[in-house]
N, C-alpha and C. Protein backbone atom coordinates (compact mmCIF):
# COMPACT_ATOMS: atom_id res chain seq x y z
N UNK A 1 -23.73 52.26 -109.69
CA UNK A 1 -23.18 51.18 -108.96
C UNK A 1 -24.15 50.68 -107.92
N UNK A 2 -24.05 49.14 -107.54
CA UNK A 2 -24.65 48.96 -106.56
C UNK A 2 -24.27 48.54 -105.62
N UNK A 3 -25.00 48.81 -104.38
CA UNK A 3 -24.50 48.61 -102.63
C UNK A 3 -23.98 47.14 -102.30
N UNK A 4 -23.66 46.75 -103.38
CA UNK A 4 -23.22 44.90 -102.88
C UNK A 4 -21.89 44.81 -101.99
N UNK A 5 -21.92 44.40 -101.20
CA UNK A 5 -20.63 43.95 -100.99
C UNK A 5 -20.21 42.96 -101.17
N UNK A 6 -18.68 42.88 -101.74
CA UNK A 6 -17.98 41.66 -102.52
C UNK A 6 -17.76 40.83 -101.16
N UNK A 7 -17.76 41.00 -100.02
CA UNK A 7 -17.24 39.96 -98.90
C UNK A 7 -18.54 39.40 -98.33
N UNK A 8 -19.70 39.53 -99.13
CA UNK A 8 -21.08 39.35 -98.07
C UNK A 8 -21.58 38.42 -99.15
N UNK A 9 -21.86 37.03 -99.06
CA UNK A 9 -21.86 36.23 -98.80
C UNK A 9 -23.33 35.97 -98.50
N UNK A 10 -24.52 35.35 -99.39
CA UNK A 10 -26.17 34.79 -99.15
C UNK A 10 -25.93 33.75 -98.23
N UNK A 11 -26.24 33.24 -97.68
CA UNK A 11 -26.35 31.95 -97.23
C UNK A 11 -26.86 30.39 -98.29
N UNK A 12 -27.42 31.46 -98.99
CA UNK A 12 -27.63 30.34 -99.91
C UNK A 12 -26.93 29.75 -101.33
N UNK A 13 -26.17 30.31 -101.05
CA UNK A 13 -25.04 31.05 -102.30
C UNK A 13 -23.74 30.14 -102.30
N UNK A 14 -23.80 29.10 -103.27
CA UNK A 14 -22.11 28.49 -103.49
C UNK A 14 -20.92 28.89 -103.17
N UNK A 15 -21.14 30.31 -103.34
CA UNK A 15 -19.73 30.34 -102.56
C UNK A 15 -19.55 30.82 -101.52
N UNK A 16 -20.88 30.32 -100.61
CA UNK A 16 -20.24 30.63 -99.16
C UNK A 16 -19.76 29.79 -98.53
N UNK A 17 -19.73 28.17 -99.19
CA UNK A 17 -18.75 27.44 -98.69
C UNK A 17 -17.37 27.56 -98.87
N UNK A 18 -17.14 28.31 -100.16
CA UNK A 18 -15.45 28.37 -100.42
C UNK A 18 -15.40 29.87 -99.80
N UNK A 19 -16.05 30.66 -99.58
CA UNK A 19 -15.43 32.23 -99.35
C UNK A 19 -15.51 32.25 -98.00
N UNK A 20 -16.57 31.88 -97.46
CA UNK A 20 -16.79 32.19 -95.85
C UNK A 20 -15.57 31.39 -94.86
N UNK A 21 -14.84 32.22 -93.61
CA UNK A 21 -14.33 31.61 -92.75
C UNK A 21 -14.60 30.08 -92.10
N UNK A 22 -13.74 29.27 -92.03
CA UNK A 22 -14.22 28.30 -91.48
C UNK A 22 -14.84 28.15 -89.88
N UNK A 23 -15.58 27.37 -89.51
CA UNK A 23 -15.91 27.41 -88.20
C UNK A 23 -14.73 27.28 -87.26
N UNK A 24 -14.85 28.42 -86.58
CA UNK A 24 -13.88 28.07 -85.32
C UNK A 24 -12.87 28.87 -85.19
N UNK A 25 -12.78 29.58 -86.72
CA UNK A 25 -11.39 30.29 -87.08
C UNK A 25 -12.25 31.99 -86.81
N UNK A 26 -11.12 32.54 -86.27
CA UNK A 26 -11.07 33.62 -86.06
C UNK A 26 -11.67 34.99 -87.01
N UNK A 27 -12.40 35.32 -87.18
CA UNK A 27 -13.04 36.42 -88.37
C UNK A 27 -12.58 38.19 -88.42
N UNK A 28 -11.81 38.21 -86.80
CA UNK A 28 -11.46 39.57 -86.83
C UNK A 28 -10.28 39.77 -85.47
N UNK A 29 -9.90 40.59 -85.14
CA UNK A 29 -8.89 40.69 -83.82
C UNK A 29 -9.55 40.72 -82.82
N UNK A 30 -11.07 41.00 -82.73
CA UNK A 30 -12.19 40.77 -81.99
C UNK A 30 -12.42 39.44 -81.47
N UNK A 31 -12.41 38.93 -82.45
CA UNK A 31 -12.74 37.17 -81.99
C UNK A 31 -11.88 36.33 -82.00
N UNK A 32 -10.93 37.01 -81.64
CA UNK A 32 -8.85 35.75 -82.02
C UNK A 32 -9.41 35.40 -80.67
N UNK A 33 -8.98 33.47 -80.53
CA UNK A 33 -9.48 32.88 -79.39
C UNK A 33 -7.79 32.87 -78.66
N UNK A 34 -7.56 33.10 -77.74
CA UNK A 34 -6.21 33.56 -77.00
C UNK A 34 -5.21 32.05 -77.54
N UNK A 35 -4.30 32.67 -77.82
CA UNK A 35 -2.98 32.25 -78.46
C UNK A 35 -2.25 30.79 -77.59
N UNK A 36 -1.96 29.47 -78.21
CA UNK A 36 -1.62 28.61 -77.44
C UNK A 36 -0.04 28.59 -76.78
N UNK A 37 -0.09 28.65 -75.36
CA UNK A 37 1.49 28.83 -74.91
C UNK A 37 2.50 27.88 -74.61
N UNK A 38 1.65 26.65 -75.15
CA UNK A 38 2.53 25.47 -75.02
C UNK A 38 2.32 24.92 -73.03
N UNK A 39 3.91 24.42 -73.04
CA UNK A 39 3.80 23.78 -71.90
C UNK A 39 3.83 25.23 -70.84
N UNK A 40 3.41 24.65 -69.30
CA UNK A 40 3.43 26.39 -68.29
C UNK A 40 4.58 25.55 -67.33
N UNK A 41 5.39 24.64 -67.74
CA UNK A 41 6.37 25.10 -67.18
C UNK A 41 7.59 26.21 -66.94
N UNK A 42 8.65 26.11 -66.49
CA UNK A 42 9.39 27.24 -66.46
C UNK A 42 10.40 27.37 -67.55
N UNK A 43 11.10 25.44 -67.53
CA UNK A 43 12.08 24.85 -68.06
C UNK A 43 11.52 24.49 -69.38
N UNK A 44 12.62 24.70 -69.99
CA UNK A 44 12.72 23.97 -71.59
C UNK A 44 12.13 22.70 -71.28
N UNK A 45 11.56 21.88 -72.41
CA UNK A 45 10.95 20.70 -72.39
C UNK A 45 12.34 20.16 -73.26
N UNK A 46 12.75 19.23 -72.28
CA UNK A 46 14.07 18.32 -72.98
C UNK A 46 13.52 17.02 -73.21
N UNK A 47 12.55 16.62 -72.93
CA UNK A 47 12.40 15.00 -73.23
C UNK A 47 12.38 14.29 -72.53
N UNK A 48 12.38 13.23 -72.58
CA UNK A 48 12.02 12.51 -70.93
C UNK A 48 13.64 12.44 -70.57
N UNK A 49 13.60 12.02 -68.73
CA UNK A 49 14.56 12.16 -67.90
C UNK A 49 15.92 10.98 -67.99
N UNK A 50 17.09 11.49 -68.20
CA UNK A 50 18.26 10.85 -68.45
C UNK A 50 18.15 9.49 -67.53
N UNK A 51 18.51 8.60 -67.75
CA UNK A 51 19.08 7.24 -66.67
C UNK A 51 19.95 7.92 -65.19
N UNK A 52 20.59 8.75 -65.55
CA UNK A 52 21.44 9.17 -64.42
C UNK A 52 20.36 10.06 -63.59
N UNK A 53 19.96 11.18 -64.37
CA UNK A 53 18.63 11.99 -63.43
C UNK A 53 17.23 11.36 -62.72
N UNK A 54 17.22 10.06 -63.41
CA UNK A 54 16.25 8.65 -62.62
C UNK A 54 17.13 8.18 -61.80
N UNK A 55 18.25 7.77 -61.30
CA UNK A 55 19.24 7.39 -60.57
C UNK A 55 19.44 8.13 -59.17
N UNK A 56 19.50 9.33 -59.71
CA UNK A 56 20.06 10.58 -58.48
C UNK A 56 18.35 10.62 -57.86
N UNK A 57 17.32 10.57 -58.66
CA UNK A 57 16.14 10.83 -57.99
C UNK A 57 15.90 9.37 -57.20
N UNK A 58 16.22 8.12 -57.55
CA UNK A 58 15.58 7.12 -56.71
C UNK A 58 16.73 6.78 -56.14
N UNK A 59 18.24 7.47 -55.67
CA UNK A 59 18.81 7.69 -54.48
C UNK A 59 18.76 8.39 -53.13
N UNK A 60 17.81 9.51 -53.81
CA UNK A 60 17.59 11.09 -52.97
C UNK A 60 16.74 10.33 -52.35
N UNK A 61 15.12 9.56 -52.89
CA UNK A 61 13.83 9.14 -52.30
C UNK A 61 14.34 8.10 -51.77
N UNK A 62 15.39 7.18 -51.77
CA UNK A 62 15.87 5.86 -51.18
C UNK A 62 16.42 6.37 -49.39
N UNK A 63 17.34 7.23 -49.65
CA UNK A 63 17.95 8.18 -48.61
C UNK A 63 17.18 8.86 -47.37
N UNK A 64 16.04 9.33 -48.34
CA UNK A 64 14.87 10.02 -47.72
C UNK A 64 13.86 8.51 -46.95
N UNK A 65 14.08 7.87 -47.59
CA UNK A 65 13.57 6.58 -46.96
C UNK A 65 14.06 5.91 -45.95
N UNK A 66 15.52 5.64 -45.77
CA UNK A 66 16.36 5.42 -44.78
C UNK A 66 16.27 6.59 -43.73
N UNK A 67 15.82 7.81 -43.89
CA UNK A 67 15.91 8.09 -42.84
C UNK A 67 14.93 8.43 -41.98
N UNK A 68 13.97 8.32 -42.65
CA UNK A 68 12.64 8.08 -41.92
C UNK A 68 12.59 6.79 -40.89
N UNK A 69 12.91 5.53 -41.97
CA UNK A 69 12.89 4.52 -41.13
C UNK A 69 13.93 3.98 -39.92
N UNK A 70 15.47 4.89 -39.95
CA UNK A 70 16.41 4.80 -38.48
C UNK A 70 15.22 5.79 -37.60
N UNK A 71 14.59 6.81 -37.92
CA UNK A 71 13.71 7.94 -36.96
C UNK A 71 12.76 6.28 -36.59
N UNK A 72 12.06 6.33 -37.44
CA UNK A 72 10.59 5.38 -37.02
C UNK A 72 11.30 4.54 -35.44
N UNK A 73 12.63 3.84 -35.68
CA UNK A 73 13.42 2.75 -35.02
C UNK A 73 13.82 3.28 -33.85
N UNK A 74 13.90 3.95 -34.48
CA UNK A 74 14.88 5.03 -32.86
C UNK A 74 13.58 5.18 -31.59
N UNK A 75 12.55 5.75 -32.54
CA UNK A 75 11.42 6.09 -31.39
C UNK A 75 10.61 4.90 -31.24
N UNK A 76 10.83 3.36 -31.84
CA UNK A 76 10.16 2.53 -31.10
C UNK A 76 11.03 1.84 -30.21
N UNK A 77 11.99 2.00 -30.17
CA UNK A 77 13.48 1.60 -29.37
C UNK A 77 12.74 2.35 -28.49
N UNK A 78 13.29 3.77 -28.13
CA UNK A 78 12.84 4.66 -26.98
C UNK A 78 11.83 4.43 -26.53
N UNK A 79 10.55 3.82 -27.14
CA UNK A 79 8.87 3.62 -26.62
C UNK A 79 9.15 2.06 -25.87
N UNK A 80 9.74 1.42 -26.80
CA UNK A 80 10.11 -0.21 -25.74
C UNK A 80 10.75 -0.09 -24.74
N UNK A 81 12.03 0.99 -24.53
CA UNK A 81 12.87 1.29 -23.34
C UNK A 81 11.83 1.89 -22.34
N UNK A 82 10.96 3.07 -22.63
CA UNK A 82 10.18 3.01 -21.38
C UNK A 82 8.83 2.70 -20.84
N UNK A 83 8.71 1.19 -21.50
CA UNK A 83 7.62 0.72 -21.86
C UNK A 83 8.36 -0.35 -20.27
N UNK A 84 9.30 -0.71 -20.84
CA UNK A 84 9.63 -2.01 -19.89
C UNK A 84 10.55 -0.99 -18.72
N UNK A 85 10.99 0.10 -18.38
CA UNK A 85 11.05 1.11 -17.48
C UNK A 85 10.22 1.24 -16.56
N UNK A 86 9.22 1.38 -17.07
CA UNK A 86 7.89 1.52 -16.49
C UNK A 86 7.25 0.25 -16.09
N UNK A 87 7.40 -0.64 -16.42
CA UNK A 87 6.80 -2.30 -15.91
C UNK A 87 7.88 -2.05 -14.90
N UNK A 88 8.99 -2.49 -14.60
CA UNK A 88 9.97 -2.33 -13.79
C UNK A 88 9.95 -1.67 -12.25
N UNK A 89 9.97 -0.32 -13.08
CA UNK A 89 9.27 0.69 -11.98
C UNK A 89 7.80 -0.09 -10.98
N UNK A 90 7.03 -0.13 -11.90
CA UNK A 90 5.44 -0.46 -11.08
C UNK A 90 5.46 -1.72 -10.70
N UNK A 91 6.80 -2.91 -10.94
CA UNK A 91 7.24 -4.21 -10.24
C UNK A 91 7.62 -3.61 -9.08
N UNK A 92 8.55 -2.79 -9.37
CA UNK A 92 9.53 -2.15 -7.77
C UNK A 92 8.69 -1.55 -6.75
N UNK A 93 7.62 -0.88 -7.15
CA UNK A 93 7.01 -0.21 -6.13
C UNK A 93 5.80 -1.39 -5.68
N UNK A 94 5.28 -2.23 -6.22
CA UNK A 94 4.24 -3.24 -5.69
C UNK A 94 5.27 -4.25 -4.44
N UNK A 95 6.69 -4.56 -5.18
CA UNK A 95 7.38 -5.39 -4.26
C UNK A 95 7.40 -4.80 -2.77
N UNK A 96 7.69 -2.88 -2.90
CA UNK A 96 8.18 -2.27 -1.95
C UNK A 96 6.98 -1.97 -1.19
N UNK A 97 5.91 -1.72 -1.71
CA UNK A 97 4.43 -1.76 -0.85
C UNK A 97 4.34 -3.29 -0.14
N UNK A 98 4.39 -4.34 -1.14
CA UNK A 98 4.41 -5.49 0.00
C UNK A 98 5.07 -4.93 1.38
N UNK A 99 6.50 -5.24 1.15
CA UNK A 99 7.73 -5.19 1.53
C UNK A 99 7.26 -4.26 3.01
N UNK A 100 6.86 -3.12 2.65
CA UNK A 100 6.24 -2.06 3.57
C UNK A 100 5.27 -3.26 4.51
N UNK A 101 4.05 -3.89 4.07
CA UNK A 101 2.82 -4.61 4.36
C UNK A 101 4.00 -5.69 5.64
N UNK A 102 4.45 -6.25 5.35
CA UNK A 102 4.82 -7.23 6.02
C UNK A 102 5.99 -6.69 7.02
N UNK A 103 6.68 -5.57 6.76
CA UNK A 103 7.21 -5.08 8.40
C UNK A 103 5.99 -5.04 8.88
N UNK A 104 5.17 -4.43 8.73
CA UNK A 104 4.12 -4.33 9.60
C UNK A 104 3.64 -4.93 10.66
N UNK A 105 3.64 -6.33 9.87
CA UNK A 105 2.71 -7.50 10.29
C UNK A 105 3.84 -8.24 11.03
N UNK A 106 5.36 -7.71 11.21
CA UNK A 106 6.13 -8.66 11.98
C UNK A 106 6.32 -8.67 13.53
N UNK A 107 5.57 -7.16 14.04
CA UNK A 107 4.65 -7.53 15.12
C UNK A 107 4.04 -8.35 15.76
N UNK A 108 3.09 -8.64 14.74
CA UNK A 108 1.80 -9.53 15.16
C UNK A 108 2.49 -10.71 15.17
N UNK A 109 3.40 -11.12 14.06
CA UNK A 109 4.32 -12.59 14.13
C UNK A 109 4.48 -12.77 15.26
N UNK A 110 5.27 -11.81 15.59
CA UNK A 110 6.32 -11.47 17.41
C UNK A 110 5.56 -12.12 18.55
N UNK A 111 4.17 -11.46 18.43
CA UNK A 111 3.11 -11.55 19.42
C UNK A 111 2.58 -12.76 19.31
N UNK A 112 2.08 -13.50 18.51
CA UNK A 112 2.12 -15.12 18.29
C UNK A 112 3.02 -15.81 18.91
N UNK A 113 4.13 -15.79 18.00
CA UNK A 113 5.18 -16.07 18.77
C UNK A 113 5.61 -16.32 20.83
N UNK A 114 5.62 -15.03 20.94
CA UNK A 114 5.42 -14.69 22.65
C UNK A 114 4.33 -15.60 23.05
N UNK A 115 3.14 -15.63 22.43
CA UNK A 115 1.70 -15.98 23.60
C UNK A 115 2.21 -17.81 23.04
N UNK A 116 2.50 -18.42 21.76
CA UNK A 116 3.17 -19.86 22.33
C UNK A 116 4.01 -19.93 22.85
N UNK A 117 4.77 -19.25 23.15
CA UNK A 117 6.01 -19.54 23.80
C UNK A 117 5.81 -19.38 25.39
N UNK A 118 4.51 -19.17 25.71
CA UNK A 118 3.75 -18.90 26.88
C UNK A 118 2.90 -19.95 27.19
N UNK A 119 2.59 -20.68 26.35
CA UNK A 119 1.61 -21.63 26.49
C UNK A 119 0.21 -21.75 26.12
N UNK A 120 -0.12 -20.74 25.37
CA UNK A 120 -1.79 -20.39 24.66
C UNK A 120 -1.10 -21.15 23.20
N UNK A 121 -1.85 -22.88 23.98
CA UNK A 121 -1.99 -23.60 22.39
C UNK A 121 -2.79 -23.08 21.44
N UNK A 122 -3.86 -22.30 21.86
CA UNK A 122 -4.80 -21.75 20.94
C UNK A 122 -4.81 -20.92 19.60
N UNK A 123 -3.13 -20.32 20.19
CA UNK A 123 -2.72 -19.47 18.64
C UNK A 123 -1.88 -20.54 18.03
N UNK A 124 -1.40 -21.33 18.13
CA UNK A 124 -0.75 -22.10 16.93
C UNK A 124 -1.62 -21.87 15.50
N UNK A 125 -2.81 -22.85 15.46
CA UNK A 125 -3.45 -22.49 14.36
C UNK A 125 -3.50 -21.03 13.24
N UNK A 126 -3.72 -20.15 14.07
CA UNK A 126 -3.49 -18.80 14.05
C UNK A 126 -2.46 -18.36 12.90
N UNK A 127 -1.02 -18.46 14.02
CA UNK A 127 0.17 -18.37 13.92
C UNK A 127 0.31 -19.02 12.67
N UNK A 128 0.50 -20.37 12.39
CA UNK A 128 0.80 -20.95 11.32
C UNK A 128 0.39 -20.84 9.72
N UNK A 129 -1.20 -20.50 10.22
CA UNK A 129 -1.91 -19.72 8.89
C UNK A 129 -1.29 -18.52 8.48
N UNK A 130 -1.04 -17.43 9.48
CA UNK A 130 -0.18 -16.10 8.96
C UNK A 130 1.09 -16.29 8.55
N UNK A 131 1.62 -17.03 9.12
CA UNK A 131 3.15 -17.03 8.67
C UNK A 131 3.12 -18.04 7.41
N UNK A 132 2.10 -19.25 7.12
CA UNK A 132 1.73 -19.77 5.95
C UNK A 132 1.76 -19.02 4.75
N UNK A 133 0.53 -17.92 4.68
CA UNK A 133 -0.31 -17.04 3.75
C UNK A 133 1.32 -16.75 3.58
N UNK A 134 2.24 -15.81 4.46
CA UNK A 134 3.29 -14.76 4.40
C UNK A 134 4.54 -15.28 3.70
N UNK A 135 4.56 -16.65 4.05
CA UNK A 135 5.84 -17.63 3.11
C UNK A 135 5.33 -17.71 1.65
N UNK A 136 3.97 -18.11 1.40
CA UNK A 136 3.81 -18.58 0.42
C UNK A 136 4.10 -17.37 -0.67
N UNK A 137 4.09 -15.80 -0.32
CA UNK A 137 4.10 -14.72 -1.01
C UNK A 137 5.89 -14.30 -0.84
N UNK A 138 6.61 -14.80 0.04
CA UNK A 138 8.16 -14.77 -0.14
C UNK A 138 8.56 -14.14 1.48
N UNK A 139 8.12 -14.58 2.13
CA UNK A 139 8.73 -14.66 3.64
C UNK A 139 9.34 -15.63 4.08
N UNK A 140 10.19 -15.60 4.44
CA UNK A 140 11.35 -16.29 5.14
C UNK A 140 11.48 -16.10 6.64
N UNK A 141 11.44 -16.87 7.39
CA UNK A 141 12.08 -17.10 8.64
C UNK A 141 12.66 -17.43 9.32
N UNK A 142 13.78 -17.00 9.81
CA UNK A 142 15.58 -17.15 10.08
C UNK A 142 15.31 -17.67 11.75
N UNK A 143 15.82 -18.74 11.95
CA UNK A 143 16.24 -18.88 12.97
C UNK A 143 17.38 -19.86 13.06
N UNK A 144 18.34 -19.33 13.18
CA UNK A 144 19.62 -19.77 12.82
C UNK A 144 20.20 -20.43 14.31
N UNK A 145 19.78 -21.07 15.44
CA UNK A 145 19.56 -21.95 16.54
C UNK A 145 21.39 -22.88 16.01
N UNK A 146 22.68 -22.74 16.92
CA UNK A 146 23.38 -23.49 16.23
C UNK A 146 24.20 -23.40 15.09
N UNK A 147 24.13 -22.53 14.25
CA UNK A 147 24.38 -22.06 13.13
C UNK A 147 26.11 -21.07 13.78
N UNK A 148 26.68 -20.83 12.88
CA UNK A 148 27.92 -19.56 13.02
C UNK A 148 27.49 -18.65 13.35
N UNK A 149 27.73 -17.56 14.10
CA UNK A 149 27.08 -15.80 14.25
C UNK A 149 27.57 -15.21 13.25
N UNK A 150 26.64 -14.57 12.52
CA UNK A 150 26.66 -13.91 11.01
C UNK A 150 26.21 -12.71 11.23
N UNK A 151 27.22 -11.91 11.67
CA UNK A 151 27.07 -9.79 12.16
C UNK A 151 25.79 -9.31 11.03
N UNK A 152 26.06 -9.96 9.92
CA UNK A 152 25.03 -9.41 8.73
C UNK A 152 23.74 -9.91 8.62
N UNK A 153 23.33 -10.74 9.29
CA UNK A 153 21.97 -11.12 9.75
C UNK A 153 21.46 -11.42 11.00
N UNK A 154 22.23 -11.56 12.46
CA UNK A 154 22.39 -11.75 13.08
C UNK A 154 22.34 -10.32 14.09
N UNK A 155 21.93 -10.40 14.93
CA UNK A 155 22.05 -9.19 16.24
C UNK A 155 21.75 -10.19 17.70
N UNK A 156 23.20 -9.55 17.96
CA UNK A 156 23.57 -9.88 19.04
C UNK A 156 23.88 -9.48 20.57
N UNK A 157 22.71 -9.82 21.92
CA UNK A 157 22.45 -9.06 22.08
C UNK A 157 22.63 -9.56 23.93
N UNK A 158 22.97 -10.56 23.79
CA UNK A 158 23.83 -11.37 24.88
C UNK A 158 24.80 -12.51 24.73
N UNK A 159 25.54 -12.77 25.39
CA UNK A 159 27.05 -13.67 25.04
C UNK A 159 26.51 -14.68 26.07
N UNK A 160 27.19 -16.16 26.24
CA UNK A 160 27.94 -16.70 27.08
C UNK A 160 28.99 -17.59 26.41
N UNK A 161 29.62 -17.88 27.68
CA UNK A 161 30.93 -18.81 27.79
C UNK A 161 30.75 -19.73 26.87
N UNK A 162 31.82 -20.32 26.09
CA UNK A 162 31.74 -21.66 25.00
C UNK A 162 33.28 -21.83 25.21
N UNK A 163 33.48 -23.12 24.50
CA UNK A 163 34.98 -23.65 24.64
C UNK A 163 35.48 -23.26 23.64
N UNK A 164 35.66 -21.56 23.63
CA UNK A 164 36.72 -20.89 22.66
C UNK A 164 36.83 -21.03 21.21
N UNK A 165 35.93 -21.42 20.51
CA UNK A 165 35.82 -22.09 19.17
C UNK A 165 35.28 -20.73 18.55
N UNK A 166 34.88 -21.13 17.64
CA UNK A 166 33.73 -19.78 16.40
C UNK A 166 32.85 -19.29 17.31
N UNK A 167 32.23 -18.49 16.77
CA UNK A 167 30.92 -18.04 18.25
C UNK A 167 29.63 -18.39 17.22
N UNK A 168 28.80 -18.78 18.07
CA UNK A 168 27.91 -19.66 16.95
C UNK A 168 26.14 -19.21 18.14
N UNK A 169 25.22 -19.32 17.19
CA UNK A 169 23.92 -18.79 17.80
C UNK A 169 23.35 -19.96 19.32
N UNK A 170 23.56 -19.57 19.97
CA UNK A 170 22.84 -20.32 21.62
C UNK A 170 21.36 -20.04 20.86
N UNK A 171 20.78 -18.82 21.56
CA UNK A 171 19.69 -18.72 20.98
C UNK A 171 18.92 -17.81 20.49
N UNK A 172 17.54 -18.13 19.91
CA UNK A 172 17.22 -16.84 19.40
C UNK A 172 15.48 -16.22 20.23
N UNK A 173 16.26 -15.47 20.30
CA UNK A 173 15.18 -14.28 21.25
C UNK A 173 14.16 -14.16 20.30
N UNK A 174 14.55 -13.18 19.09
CA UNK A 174 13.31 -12.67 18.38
C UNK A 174 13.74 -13.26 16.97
N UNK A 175 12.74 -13.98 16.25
CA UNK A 175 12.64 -14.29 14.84
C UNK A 175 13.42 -13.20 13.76
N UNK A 176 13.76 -13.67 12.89
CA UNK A 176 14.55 -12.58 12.44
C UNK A 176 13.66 -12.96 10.59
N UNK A 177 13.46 -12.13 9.75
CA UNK A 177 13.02 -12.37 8.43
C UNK A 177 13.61 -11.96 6.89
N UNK A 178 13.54 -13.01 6.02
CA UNK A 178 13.87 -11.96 4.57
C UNK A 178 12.37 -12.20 4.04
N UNK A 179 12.36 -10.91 3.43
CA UNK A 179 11.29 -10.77 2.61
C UNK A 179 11.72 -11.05 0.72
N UNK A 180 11.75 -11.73 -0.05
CA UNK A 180 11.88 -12.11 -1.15
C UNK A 180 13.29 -12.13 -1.68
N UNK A 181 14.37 -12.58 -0.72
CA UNK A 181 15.91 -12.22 -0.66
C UNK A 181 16.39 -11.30 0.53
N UNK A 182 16.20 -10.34 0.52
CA UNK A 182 15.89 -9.22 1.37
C UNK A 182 15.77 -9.22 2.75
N UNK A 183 16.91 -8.72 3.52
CA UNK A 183 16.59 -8.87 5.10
C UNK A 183 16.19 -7.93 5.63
N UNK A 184 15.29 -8.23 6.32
CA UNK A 184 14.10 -7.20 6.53
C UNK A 184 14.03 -6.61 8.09
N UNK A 185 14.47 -7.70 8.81
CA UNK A 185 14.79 -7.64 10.46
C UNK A 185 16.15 -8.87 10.44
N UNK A 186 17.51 -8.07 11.19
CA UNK A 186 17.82 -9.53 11.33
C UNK A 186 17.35 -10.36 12.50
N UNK A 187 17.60 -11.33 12.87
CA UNK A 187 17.55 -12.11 14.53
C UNK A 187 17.99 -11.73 15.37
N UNK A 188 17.47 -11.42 16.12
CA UNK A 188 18.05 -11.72 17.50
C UNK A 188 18.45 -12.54 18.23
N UNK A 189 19.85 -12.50 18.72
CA UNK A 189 20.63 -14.04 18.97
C UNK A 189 21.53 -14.04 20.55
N UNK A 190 21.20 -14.68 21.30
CA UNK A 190 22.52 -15.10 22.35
C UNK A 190 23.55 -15.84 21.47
N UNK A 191 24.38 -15.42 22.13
CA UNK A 191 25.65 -16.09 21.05
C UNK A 191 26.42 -16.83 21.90
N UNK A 192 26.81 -17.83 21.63
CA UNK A 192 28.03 -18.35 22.59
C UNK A 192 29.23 -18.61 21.74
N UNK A 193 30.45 -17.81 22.54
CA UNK A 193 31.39 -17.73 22.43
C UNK A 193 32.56 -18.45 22.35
């Protein structure tokens, strides 16, 4: 006998196209190329998704959408509330720094005041420029000469005799001011009775 083996195959030999394995295919348990497992999901593959299971999903993401966007609303609501809080605020405190600035300066009015009422024509000019600049920014100056006596703006701080009627301002001692509505000093008033 001879050493041939019936599975071995010349290369040059007709029938190593019909006998030999095809390319690619496996020749032994050695060379099995690992086994195909299909899909790696978990779930059965049913087919594409029902009308109702597209429904419930672009309700859930619709939902999920609404509520992002009341959140988004809510916190630009809250960002506009203390957006204009805050303007408000830093209005109130510039008014009240004025507000502060010009008691100050109602002194110096006073003292103007006094030195014409003395006879130094020289401060008119003065005078009129400060209390100018001070109106034009929201000062007011009360001198209510004639007028009714008004306890709420009014201080009263000598009387005389009148023919029994309303008691109404004789005169006024010291200037009295509002600052932008705001009474800031009232007058000082003789009152007659």
């Amino acid at each position: 006998m001879s050493d041939v083996n019936p599975t071995h195959v010349e290369p040059d030999d007709p029938r190593a196209d019909a006998e030999a394995p095809a390319e690619g295919v496996a020749r032994g348990p050695d060379d099995a190329p690992p086994a195909d497992t299909g899909p790696t999901d978990d779930g059965p593959d049913d087919g594409p998704p029902s009308v109702e299971d597209l429904l419930a999903s672009l309700e859930a993401v619709t939902a999920e959408r609404d509520e992002y966007l009341a959140l988004a609303q809510a916190k630009q609501a809250e960002f506009e509330n203390f957006r204009k809080r805050t303007m408000k605020q830093q209005a109130d405190d510039v008014a009240r720094a004025a507000g502060s600035l010009v008691e100050v300066m109602l002194p110096v009015l006073d003292a103007f005041d006094y030195g014409v009422a003395h006879g130094d024509e020289s401060l008119v000019p003065m005078r009129g420029q400060l209390l100018g600049v001070l109106e034009r920014e929201g000062l007011e100056r009360l001198d209510p000469v004639g007028e009714a006596f008004d306890p709420n703006e009014h201080e009263a701080v000598a009387h005389e005799a009148g023919d029994g009627g309303e008691p109404e301002v004789a005169e006024t001692l010291r200037a009295g001011y509002r600052w932008k509505g705001r009474l800031v000093r009232p007058v000082m008033v003789r009152v007659r009775d």
